[in-house]
Protein backbone atom coordinates (compact mmCIF):
# COMPACT_ATOMS: atom_id res chain seq x y z
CA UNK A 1 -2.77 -33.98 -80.34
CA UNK A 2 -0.74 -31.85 -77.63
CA UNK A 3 -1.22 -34.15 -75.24
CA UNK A 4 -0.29 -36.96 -76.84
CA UNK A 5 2.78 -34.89 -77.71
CA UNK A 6 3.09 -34.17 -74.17
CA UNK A 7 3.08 -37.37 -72.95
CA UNK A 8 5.51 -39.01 -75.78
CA UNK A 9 8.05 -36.08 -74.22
CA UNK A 10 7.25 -37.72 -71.25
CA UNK A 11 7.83 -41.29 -71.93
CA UNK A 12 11.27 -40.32 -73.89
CA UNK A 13 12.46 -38.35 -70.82
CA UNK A 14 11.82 -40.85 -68.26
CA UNK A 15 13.30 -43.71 -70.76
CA UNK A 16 17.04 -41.55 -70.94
CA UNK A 17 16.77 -41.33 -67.20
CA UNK A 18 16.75 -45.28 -67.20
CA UNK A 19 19.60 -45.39 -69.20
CA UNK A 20 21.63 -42.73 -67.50
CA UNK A 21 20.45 -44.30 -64.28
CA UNK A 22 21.29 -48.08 -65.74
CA UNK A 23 24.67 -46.92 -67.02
CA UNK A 24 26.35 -45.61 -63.66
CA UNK A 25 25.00 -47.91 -61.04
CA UNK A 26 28.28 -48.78 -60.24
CA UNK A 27 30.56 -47.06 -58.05
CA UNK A 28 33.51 -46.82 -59.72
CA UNK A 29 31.38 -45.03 -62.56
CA UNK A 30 29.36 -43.01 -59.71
CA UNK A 31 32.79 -41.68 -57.88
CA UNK A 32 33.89 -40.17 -61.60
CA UNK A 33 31.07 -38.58 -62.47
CA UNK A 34 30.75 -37.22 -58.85
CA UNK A 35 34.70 -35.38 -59.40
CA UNK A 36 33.16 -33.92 -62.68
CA UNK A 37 29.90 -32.16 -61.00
CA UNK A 38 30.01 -29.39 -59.28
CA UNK A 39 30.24 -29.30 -55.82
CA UNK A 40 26.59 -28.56 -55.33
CA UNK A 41 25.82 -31.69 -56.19
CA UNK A 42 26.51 -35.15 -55.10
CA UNK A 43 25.25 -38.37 -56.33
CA UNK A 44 24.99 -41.50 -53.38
CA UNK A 45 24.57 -45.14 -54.37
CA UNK A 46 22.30 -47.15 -52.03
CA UNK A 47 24.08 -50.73 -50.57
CA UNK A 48 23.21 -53.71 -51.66
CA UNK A 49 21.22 -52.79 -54.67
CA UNK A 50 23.64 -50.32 -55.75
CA UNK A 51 21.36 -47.94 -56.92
CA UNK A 52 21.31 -44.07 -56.72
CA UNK A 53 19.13 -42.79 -54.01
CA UNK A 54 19.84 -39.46 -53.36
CA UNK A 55 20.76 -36.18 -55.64
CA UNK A 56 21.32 -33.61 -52.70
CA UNK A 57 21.78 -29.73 -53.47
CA UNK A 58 23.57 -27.05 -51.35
CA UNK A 59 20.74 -24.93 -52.56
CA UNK A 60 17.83 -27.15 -51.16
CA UNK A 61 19.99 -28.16 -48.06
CA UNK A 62 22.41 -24.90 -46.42
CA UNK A 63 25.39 -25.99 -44.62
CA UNK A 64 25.54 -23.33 -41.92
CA UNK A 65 29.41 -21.34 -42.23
CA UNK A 66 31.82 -22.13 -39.18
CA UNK A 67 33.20 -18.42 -37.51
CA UNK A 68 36.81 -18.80 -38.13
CA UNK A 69 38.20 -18.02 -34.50
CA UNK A 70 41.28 -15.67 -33.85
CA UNK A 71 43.96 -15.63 -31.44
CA UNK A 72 44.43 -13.37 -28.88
CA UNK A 73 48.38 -13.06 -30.30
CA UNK A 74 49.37 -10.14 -32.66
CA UNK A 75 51.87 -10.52 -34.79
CA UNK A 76 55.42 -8.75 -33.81
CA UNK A 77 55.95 -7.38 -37.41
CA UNK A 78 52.27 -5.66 -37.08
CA UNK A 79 53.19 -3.92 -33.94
CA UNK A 80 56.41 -2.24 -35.97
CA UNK A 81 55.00 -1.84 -39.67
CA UNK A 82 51.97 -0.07 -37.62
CA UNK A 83 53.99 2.38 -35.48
CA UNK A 84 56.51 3.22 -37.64
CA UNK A 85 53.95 3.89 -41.02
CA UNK A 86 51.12 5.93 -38.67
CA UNK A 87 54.44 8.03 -37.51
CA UNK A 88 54.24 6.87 -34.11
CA UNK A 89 50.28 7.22 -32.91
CA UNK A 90 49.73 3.56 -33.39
CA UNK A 91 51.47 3.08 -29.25
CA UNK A 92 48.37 4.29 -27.67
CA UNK A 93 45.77 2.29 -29.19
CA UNK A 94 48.31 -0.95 -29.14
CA UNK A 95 48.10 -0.30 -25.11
CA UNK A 96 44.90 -0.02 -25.19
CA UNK A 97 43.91 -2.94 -26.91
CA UNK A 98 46.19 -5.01 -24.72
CA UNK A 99 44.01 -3.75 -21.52
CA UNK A 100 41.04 -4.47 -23.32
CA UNK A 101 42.17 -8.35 -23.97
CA UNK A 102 43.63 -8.53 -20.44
CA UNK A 103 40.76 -7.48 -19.05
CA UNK A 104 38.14 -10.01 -21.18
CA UNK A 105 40.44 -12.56 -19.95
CA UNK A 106 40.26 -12.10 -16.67
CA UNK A 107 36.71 -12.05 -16.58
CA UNK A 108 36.31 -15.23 -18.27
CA UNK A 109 38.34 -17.10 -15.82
CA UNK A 110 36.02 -15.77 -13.56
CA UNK A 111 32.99 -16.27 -15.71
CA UNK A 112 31.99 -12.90 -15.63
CA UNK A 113 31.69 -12.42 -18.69
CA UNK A 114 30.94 -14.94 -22.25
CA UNK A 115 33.18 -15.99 -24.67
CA UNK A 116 33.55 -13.54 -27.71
CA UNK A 117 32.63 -15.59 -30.55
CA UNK A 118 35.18 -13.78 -32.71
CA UNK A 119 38.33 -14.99 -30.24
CA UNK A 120 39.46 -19.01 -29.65
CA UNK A 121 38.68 -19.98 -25.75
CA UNK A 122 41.12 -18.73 -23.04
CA UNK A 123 42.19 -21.11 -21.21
CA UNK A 124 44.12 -19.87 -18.51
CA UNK A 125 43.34 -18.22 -14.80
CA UNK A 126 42.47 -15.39 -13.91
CA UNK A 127 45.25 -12.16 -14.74
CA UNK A 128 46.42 -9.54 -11.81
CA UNK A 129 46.10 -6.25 -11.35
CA UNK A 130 42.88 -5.89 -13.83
CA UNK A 131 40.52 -6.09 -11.30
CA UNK A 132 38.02 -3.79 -11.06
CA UNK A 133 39.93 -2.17 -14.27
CA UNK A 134 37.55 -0.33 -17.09
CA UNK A 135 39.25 -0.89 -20.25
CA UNK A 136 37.47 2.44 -21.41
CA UNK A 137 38.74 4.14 -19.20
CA UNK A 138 42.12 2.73 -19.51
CA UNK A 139 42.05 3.65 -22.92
CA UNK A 140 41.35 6.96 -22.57
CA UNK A 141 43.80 7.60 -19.92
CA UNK A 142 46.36 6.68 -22.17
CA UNK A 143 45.87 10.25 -23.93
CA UNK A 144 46.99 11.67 -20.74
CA UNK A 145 50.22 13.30 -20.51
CA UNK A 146 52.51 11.47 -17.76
CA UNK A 147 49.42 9.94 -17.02
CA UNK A 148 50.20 7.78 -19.49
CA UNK A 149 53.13 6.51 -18.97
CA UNK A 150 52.32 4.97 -15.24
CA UNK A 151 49.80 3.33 -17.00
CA UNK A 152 52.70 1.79 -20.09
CA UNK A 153 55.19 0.96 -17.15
CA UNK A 154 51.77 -1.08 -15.52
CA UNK A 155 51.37 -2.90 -18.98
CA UNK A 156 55.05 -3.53 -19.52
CA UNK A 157 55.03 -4.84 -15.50
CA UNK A 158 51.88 -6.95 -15.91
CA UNK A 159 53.01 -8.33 -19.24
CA UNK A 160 56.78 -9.03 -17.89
CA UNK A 161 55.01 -11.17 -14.85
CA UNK A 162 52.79 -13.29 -17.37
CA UNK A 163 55.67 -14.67 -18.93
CA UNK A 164 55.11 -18.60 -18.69
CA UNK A 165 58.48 -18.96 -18.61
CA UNK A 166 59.11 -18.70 -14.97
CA UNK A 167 62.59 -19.00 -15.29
CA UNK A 168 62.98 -15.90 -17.74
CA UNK A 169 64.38 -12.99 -16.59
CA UNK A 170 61.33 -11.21 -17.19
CA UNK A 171 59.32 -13.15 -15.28
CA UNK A 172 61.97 -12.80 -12.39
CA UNK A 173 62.50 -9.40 -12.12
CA UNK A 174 59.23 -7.94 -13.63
CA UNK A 175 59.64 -4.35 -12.24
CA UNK A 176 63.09 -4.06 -13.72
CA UNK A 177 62.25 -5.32 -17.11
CA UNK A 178 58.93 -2.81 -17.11
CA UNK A 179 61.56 0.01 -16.26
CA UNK A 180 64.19 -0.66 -19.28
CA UNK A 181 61.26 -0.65 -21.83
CA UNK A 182 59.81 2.35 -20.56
CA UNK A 183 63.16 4.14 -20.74
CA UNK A 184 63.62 2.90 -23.73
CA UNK A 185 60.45 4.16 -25.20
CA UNK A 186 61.01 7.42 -23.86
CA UNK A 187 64.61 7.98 -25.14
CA UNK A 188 64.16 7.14 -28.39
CA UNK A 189 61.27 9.13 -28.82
CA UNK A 190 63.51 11.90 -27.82
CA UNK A 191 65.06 11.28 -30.79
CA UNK A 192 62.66 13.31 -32.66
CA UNK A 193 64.76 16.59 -31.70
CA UNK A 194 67.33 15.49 -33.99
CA UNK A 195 67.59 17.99 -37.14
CA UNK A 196 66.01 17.82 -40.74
CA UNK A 197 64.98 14.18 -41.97
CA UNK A 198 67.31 12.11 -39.27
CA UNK A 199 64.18 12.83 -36.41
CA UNK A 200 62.73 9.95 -38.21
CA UNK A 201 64.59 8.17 -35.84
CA UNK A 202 62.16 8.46 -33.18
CA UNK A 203 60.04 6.14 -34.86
CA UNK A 204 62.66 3.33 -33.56
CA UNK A 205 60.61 3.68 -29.98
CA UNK A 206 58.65 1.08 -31.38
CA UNK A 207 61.35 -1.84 -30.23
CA UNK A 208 59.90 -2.29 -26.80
CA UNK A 209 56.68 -2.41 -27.70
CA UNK A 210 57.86 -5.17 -29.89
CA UNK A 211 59.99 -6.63 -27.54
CA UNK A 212 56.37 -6.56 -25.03
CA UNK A 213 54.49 -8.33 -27.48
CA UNK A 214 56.61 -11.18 -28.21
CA UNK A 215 56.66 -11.77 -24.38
CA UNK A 216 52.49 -11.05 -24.50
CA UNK A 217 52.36 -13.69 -27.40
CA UNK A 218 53.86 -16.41 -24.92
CA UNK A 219 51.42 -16.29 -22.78
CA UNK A 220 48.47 -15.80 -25.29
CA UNK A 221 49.84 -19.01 -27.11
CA UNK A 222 50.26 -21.08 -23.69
CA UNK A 223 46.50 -20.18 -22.87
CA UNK A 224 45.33 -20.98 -25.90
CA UNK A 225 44.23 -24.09 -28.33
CA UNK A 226 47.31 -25.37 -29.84
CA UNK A 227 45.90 -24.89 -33.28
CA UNK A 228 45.06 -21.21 -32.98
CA UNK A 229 44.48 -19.42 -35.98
CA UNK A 230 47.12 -16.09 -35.61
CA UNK A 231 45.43 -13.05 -38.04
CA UNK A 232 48.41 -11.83 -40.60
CA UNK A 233 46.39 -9.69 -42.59
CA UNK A 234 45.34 -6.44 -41.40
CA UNK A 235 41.78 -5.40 -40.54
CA UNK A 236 40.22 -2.40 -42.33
CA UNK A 237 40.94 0.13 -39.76
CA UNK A 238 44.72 -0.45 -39.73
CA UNK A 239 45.33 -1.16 -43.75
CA UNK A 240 43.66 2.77 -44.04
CA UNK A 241 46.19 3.65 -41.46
CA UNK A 242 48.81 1.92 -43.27
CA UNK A 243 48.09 3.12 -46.67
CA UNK A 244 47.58 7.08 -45.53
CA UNK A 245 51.06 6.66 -43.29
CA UNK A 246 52.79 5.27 -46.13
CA UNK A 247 51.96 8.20 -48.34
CA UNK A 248 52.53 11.24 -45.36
CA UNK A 249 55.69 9.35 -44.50
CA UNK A 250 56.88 9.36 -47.95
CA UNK A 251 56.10 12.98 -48.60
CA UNK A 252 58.17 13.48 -45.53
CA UNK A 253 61.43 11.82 -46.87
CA UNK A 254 60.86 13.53 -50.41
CA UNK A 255 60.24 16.85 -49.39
CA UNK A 256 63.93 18.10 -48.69
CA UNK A 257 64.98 16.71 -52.61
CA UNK A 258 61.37 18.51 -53.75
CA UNK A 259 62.16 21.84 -51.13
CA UNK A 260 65.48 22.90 -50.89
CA UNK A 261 66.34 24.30 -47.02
C-alpha cells in the first residue's frame, strides 16, 4: 500500500511539472517569470523547440567576485578633513604614503616589482629621484626633526616636476614651487603660539599639502585607466582617527565655556 502511495505521489508530481513545463514554453511567458525569481535562478529556453533546458543555481555554479581596483589618487577633501580632525599628525603618514606609492611605481615601470592587486595598473615611466629609495625608511625619517623637512621639500619638488602639465608653473620652476609650500607649512604651523583657542589656527598648515595633492592627483589620473575607481570613503584606520579627533578637538573648543581662565 505505501508504495503504491509512493508512486501515485510520483505520477501526480511529474504530471504538474508537464503542465508548468507546457504552460511557459514560450518566451514571452519564460522572460516574466524569470523577472519574478530570484536572482539565483534563471530559466533558458532551448531554440527551435522552445523548450526549457536548463534551471542553473548560483549555489551549484559560484561566480568568482571581481577585486574592485583603486586609484592611486586621494581625494583633496581627505587630505584636509584628516589633518585638521587628528590635530595635525595626519602630515607625516600622508608623506609617507606618497613615498610608498612613488616608489611601487617606479618599480613597476621597471618591472621590479608586480602589480598590487588592490591598485588599477600604472601606466606611466619610471619616477626620479626614488631610486634606490626604501619607503620604510622614508617613513620613518619623517619622525625626524629637521630631518624631516628635507625630506617634505623632496616630496613637494618631486611632486611639482610630475605635473603633466608641462606648461604649469609647477612643472617649470619645481624648486621654487617645493620652497613656497614648505614655507607655508612651516609658518602656519607657527601659528600654534597664538593664545587660548585661536592656536587652532595652526591646523590651516594643511593647505599645501592640499595644494600637493591636487597636483599628485594629475599625474596619478594621467597614468592611470580612464575609468579609475577614486576611494571616497575612508578605510578603518582613518574613520577611528576621524571619530577620536572629532571628539578631542571638540573638547578642545568647549573647554574655555566648561573652564573659565
Amino acid at each position: 500500500m505505501a508504495l503504491t502511495a509512493r508512486r501515485q505521489e510520483e505520477h501526480r508530481l511529474k504530471a504538474s511539472a508537464k503542465t508548468f513545463v507546457k504552460g511557459i514554453t514560450q518566451a514571452p511567458l519564460v522572460d516574466a517569470y524569470n523577472n519574478r525569481l530570484p536572482p539565483a535562478f534563471v530559466l533558458k529556453l532551448g531554440a527551435p523547440e522552445r523548450r526549457i533546458i536548463a534551471i542553473s543555481s548560483a549555489v551549484e555554479k559560484k561566480e568568482e567576485v571581481t577585486q574592485l581596483q583603486e586609484s592611486r589618487r586621494q581625494p583633496v577633501w581627505h587630505v584636509i578633513v584628516l589633518h585638521i580632525l587628528t590635530l595635525g599628525f595626519y602630515w607625516p603618514f600622508w608623506f609617507a604614503k606618497n613615498w610608498s606609492l612613488l616608489i611601487h611605481a617606479h618599480k613597476l615601470a621597471k618591472k621590479e616589482e608586480s602589480q598590487d592587486e588592490k591598485l588599477v595598473p600604472y601606466t606611466g615611466g619610471e619616477v626620479p629621484q626614488v631610486e634606490g629609495k626604501d619607503p620604510i625608511l622614508l617613513t620613518l625619517c619623517m619622525f625626524v626633526p629637521f630631518l624631516t623637512l628635507y625630506l617634505a621639500f623632496r616630496q613637494f619638488n618631486l611632486i611639482a616636476r610630475l605635473d603633466p602639465d608641462k606648461t604649469s608653473y609647477p612643472s617649470q620652476h619645481p624648486r621654487i614651487a617645493a620652497t613656497l609650500l614648505l614655507v607655508s607649512m612651516i609658518a602656519l604651523s607657527c601659528l600654534f603660539v597664538l593664545p587660548k583657542t585661536f592656536y587652532l589656527l595652526y591646523l590651516s598648515s594643511c593647505a599645501p599639502l592640499a595644494v600637493a595633492q591636487h597636483w599628485l592627483n594629475r599625474y596619478w589620473k594621467a597614468n592611470e585607466p580612464a575609468d579609475s575607481l577614486v576611494r571616497q570613503a575612508f578605510s578603518t584606520v582613518e574613520l577611528l582617527s576621524v571619530i577620536f579627533g572629532s571628539i578631542w578637538l571638540g573638547l578642545i573648543v568647549i573647554r574655555p565655556f566648561v573652564i573659565p581662565q
